[in-house]
Protein backbone atom coordinates (compact mmCIF):
# COMPACT_ATOMS: atom_id res chain seq x y z
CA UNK A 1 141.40 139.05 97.35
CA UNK A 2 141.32 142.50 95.97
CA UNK A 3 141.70 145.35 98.90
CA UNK A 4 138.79 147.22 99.79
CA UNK A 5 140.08 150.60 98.64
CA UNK A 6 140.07 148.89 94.70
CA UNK A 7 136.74 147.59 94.75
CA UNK A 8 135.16 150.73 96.32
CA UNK A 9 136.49 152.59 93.15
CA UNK A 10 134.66 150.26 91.22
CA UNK A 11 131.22 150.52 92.98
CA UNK A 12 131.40 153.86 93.41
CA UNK A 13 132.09 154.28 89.29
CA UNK A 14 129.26 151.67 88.91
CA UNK A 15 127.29 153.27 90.71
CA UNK A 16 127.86 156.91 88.82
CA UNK A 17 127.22 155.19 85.28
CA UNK A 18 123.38 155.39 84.69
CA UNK A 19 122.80 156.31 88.22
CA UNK A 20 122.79 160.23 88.42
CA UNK A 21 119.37 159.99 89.77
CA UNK A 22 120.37 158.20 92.66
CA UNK A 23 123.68 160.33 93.23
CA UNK A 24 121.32 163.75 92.70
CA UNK A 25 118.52 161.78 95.42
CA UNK A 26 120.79 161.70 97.85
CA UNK A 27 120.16 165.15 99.77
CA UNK A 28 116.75 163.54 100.37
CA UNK A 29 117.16 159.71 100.71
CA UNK A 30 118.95 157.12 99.60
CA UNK A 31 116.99 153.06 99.48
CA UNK A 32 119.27 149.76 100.17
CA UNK A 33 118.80 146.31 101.01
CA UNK A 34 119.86 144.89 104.01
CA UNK A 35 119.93 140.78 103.94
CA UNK A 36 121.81 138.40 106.06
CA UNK A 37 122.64 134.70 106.99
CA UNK A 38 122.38 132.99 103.12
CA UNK A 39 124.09 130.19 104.95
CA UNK A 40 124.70 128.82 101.01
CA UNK A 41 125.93 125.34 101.66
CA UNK A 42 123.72 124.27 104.72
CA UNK A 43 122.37 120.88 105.13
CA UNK A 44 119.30 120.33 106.60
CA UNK A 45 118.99 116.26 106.85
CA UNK A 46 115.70 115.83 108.07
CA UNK A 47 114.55 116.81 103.98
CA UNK A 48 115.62 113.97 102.63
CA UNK A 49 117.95 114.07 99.65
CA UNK A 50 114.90 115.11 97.49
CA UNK A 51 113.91 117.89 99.67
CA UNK A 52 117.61 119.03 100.60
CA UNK A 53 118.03 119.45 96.76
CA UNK A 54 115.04 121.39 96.35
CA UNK A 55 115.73 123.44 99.31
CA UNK A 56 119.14 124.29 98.61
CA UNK A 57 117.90 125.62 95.52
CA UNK A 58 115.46 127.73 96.81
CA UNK A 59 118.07 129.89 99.24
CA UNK A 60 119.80 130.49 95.77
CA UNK A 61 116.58 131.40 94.47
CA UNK A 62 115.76 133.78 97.46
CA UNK A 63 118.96 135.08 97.00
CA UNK A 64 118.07 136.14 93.25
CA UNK A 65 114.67 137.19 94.31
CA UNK A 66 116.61 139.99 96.30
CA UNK A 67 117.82 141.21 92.73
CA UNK A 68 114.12 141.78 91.71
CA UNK A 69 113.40 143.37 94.80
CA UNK A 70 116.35 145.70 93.80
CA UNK A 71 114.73 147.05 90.99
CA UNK A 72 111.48 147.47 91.92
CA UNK A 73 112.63 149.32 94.62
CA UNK A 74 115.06 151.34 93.15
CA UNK A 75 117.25 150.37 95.61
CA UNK A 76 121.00 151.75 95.13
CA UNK A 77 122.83 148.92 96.46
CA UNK A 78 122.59 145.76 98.59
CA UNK A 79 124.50 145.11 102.17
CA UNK A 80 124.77 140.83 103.51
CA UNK A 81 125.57 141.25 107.15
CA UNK A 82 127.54 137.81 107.97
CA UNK A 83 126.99 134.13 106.99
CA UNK A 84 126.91 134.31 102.99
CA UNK A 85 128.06 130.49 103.45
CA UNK A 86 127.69 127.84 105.57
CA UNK A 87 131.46 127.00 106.16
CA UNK A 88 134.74 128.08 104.88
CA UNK A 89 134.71 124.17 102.87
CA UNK A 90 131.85 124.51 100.91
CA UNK A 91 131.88 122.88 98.09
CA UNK A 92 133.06 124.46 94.84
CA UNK A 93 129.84 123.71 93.37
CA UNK A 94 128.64 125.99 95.67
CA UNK A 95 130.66 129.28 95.82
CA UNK A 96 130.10 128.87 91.66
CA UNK A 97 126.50 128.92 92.18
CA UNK A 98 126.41 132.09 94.63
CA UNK A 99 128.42 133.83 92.09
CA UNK A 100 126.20 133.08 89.57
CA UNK A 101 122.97 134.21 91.82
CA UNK A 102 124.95 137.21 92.65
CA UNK A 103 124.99 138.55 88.89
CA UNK A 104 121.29 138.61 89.31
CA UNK A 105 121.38 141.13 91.35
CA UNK A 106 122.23 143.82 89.08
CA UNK A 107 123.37 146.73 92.00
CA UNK A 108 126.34 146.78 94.44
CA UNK A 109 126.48 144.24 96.82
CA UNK A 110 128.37 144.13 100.36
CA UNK A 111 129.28 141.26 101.79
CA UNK A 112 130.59 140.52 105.43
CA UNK A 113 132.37 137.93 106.82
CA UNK A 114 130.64 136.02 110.01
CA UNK A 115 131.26 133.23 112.38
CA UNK A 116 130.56 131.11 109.55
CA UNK A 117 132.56 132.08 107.11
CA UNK A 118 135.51 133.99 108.98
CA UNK A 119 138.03 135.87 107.84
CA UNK A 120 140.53 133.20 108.95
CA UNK A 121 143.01 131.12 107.43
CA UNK A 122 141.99 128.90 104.60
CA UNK A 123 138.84 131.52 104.41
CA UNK A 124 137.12 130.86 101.45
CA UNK A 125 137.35 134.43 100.30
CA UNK A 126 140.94 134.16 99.86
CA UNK A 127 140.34 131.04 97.66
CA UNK A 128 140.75 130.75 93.78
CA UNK A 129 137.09 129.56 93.39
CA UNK A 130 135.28 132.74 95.13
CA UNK A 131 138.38 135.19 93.84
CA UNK A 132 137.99 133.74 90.21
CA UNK A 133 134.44 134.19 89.83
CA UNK A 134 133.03 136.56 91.97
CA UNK A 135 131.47 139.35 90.04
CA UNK A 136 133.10 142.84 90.19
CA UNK A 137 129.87 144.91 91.66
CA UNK A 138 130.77 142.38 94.59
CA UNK A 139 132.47 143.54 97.32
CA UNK A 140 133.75 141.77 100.29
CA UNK A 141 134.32 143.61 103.70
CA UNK A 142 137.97 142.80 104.73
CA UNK A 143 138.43 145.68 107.63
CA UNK A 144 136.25 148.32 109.79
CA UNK A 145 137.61 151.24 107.76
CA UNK A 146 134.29 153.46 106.63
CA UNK A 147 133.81 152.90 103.07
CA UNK A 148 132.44 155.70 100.99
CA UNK A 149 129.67 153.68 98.69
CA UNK A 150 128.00 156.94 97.52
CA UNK A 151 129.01 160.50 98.17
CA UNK A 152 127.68 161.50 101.58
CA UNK A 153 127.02 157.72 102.41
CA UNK A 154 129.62 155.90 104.63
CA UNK A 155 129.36 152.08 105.62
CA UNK A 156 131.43 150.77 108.24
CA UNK A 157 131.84 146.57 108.80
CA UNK A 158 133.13 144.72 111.66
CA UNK A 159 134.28 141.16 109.96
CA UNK A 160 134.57 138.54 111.58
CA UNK A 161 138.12 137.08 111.88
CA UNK A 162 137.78 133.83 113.77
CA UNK A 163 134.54 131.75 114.74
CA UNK A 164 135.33 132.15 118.43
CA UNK A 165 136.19 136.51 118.65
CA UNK A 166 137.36 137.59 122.17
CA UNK A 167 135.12 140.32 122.93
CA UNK A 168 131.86 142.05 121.41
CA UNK A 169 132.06 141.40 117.70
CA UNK A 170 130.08 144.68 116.66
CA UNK A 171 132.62 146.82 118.63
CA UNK A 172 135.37 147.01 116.22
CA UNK A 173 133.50 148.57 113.38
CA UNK A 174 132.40 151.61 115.39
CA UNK A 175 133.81 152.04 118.95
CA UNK A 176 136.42 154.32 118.00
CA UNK A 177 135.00 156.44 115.67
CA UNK A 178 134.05 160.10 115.73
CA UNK A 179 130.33 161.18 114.72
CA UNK A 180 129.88 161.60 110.89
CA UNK A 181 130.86 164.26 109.03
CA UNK A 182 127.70 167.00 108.48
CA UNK A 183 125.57 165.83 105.83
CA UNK A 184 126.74 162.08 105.92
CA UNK A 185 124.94 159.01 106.65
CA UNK A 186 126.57 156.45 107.97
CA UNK A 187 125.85 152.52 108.56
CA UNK A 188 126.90 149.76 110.25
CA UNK A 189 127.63 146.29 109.23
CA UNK A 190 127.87 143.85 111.95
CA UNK A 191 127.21 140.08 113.14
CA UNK A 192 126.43 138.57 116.18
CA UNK A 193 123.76 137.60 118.96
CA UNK A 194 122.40 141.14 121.17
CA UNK A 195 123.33 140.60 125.10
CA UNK A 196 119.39 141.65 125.20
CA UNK A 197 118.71 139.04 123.17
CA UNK A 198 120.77 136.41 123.99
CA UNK A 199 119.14 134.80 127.20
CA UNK A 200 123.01 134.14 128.20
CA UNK A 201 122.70 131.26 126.15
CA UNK A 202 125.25 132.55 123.74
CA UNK A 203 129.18 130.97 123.81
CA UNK A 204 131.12 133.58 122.27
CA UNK A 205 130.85 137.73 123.31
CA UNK A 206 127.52 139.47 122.48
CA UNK A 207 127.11 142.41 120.50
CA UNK A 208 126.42 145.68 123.59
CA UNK A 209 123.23 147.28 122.68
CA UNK A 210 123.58 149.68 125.12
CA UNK A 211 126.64 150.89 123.09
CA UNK A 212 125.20 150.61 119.85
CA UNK A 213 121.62 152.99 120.97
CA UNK A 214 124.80 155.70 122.04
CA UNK A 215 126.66 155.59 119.05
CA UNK A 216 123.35 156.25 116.81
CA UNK A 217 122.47 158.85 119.54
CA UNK A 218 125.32 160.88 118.97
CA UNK A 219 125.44 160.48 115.23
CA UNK A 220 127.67 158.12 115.01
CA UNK A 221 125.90 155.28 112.77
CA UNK A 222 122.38 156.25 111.15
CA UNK A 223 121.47 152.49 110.57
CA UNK A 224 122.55 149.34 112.30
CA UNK A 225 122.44 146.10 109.84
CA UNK A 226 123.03 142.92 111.84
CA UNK A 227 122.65 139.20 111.06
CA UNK A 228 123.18 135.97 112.70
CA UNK A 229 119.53 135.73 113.99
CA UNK A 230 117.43 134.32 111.64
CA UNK A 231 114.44 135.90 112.71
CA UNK A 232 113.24 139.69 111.40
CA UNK A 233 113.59 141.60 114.31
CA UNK A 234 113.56 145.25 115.05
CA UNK A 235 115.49 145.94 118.10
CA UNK A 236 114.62 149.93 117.73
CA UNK A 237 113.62 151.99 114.76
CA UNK A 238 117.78 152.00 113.53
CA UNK A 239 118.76 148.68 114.84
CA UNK A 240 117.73 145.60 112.64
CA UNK A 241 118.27 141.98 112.24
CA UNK A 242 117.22 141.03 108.55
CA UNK A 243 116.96 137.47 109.48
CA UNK A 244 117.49 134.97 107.38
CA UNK A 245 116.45 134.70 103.12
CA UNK A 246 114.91 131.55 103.13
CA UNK A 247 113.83 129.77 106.75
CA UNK A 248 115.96 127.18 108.06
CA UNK A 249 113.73 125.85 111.29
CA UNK A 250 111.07 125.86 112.64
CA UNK A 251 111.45 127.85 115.97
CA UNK A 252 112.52 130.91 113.25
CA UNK A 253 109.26 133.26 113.76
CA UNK A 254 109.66 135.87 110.78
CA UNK A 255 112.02 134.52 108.40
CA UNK A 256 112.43 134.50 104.63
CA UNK A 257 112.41 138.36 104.08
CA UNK A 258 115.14 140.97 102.78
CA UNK A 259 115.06 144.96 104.43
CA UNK A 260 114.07 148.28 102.26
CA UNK A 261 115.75 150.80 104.27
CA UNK A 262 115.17 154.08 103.27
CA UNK A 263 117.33 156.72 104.76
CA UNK A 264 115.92 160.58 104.93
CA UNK A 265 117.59 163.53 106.05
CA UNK A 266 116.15 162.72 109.45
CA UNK A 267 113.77 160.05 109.15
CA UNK A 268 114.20 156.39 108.47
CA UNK A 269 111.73 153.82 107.36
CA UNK A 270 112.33 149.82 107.14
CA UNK A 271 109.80 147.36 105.14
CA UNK A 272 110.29 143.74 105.32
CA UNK A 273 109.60 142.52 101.59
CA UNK A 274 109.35 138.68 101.43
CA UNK A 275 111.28 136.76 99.25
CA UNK A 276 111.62 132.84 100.69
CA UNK A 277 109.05 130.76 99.58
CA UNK A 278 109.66 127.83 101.83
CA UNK A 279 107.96 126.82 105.47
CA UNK A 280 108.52 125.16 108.02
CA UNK A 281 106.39 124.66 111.47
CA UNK A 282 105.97 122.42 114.26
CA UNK A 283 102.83 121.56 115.28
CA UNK A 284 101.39 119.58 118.46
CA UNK A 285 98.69 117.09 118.07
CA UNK A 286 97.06 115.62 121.06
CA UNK A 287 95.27 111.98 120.23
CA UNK A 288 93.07 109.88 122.19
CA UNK A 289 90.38 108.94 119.68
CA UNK A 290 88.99 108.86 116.21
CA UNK A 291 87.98 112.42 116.25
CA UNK A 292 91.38 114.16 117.19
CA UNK A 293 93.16 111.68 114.29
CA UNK A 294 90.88 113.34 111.69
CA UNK A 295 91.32 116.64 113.38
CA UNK A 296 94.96 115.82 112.22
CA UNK A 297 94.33 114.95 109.17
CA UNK A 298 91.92 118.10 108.74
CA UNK A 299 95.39 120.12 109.89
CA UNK A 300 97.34 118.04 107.46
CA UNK A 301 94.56 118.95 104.33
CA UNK A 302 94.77 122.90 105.30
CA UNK A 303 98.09 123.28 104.98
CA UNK A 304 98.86 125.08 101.83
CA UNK A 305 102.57 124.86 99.02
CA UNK A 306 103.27 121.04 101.01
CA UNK A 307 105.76 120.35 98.11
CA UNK A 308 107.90 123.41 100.36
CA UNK A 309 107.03 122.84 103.51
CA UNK A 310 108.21 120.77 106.18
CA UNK A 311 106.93 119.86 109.44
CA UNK A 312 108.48 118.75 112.72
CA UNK A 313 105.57 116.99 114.48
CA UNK A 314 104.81 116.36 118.13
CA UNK A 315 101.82 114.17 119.97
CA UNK A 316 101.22 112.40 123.13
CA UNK A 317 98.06 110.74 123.87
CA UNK A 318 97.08 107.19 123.47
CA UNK A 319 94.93 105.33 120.56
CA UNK A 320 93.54 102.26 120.08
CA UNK A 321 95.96 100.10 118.38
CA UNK A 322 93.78 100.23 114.96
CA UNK A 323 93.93 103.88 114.69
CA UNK A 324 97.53 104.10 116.20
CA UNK A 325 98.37 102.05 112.81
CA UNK A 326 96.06 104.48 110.81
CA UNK A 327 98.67 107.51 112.71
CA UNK A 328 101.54 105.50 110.92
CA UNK A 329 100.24 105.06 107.85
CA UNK A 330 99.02 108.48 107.46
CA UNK A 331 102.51 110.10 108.85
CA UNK A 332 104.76 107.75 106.12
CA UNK A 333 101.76 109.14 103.24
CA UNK A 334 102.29 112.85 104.06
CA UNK A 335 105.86 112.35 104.16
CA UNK A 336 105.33 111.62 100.19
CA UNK A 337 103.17 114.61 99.84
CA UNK A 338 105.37 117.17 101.98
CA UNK A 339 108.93 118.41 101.48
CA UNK A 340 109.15 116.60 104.88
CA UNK A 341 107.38 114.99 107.68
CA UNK A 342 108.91 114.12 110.64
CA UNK A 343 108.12 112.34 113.64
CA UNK A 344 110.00 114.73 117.00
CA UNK A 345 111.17 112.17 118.71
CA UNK A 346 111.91 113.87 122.04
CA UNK A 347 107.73 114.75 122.00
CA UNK A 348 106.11 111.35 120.53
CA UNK A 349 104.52 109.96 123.34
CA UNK A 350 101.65 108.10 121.73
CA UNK A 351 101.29 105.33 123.50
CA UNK A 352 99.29 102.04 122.17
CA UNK A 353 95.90 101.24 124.92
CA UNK A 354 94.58 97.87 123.29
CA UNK A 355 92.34 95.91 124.15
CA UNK A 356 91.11 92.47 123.74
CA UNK A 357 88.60 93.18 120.67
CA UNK A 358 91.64 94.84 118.98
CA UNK A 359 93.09 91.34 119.20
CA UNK A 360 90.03 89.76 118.52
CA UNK A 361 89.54 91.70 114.97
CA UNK A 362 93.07 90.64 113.77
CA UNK A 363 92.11 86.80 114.16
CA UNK A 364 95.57 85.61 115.43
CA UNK A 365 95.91 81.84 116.62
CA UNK A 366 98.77 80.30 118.18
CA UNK A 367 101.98 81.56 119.07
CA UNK A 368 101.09 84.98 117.38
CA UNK A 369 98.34 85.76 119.34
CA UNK A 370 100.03 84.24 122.54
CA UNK A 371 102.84 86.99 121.92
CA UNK A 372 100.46 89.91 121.24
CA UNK A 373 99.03 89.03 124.81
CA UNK A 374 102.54 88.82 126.14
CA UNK A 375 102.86 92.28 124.62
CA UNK A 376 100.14 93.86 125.83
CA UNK A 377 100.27 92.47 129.41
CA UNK A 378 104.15 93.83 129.58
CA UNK A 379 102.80 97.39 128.21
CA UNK A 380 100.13 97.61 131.19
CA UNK A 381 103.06 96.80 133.74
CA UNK A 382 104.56 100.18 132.37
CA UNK A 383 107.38 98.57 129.33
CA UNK A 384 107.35 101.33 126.81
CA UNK A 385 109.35 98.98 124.47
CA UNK A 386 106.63 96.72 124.19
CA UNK A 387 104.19 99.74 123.17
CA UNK A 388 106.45 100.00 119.95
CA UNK A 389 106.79 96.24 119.51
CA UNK A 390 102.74 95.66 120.16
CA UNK A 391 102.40 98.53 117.65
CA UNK A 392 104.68 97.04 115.12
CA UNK A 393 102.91 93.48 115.47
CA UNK A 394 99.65 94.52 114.83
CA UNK A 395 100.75 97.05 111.57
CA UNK A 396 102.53 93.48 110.35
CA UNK A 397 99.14 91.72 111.02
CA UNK A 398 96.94 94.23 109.49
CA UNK A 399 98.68 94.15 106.26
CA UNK A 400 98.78 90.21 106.23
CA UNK A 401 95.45 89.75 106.46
């Protein structure tokens, strides 16, 4: 892999051919893209193979989408703060197709390495499949020296060098540095979870935000672009997390955008622009009759784009075992219809409350309706396993008859 010092000459030249408007602009402001967390590569099982094709496909497209967000912005240049890929093995397939979505994007683009995709032996940005291919307006971060993009415009990464870093990952890329020179802007390229943020859940070191509000304070950095939450988030008017391109769960409350930032002389001003076009939710459905199954069907209807969405759902409650069959059957239909529907195990607690007449209406004789007694007198003495099996019985009954 090229050093950064080469590839900065070409950006910067790239950025001089055509672009004396920008150059000239830059006394006032200067517009980039912040994005984050492509994750290209990731596998999200509960799709389906179907749906996992699709939606792999659709982070590329995201990814291309921030190219036409370039231009219509203007936007000088584009800044990926961590996590391009899933893993340093991703597939060669793969790596091909992000070099291919990066040509779409017809500005500068800076990557950084994160805990994903490390700077670390066997790194796939060392490897003849990303060094081969990868267009030349690309440029990956490979040190915390400040790079001069644009005269008067500094960025400064922290890379990530192994998925497991010592101490606060953000640190590197601006602890020892002095404030900018007059008249330059500088940012900050970093990747990791905020302390603030974190809820001491986090494994590895958290990024100091305490440190980070100083060293924009005192003119250090003029914009902070982090990744590795896939949320949006503003953390303070110079301090964002892009969040991820295209959502990858459902707890994610504001992904599937890319960053305008727009620096000024003094001012700054951020814009979320959307560019996934996938959802996912998770949604809790309480059932006990006939009316709160068609309220779930009614929630089913409503939803809107069901060929790109997918939906982790919960219930507890308990049904008769006729409409407990008409739950099944209508779960396993808008799996067909959705990119995904799936049943959250740890929160499906509908349990089966039959009765006699729901025996009665299947017309079992003999040993079969000796067992579904059996069954249901086993599910009143508290057996949850015979719930499932009663449940199953009657579905196989029901579709006999």
């Amino acid at each position: 892999m090229a050093g950064n010092s080469g590839v900065v000459g070409v950006l910067v030249a790239w950025l001089s051919v055509g672009r004396v408007s920008v150059l000239s602009a830059m006394e006032d402001s200067i517009t980039f893209l912040h994005s984050s967390d492509w994750q290209l590569g990731m596998m999200r099982r509960f799709l389906g193979p179907d749906g996992q094709a699709r939606w792999a496909q659709a982070r590329l497209d995201a990814v291309m989408r921030i190219g036409d967000v370039a231009k219509q912005t203007g936007a000088a240049f584009v800044v990926v703060t961590g996590d391009v890929f899933e893993h340093n093995q991703v597939e060669r397939q793969t790596i091909l197709r992000a070099c291919e979505a990066l040509k779409r994007i017809e500005v500068p683009v800076v990557l950084l390495p994160g805990n994903h995709d490390a700077l670390e032996p066997g790194s796939l940005w060392t490897s003849a499949q990303w060094t081969g291919h990868a267009p030349s307006h690309v440029m990956v971060v490979t040190d915390s020296k400040p790079i001069e993009i644009l005269p008067g415009l500094e960025i400064v990464g922290a890379p990530w060098r192994s998925r497991r870093p010592l101490a606060d990952p953000a640190a590197p890329g601006y602890a020892e540095l002095p404030p900018a020179p007059e008249g330059t802007k500088r940012i900050l390229l970093a990747h990791g979870q905020l302390t603030s943020l974190s809820g001491g859940m986090s494994d590895v070191p958290t990024i100091d935000q305490v440190a980070l509000e100083a060293a924009v304070a005192d003119g250090r950095l003029h914009y902070v672009g982090l990744g590795d939450r896939h949320s949006t988030t503003e953390v303070t008017e110079r301090i964002w997390f892009s969040g991820t391109q295209e959502v990858t769960a459902p707890e994610e409350t504001h992904p599937g955008n890319v960053l305008k930032v727009t620096l000024g002389a003094d001012a700054i001003e951020v814009e979320p622009v959307r560019v996934g076009a996938w959802h996912m939710v998770e949604h809790h459905a309480e059932l006990y009759d006939e009316e709160s199954l068609a309220a779930l069907e009614d929630w089913f209807a409503e939803l809107p784009e069901k060929e790109r969405t997918y939906v982790r759902l919960a219930a507890d409650g308990s049904l008769p075992l006729p409409l407990l069959s008409r739950l099944d059957a209508m779960v396993d239909a808008q799996n067909e219809v959705f990119a995904s529907v799936e049943r959250w195990a740890k929160f499906w607690t509908v349990r089966p409350a039959p009765d006699a007449a729901d025996l009665d209406a299947l017309q079992l004789s003999g040993p079969a309706r000796a067992a579904m007694e059996e069954l249901r007198q086993a599910l009143a003495g508290g057996d949850e396993g015979a719930g499932a099996a009663l449940t199953l019985m009657h579905r196989l009954a029901r579709d006999a008859g």
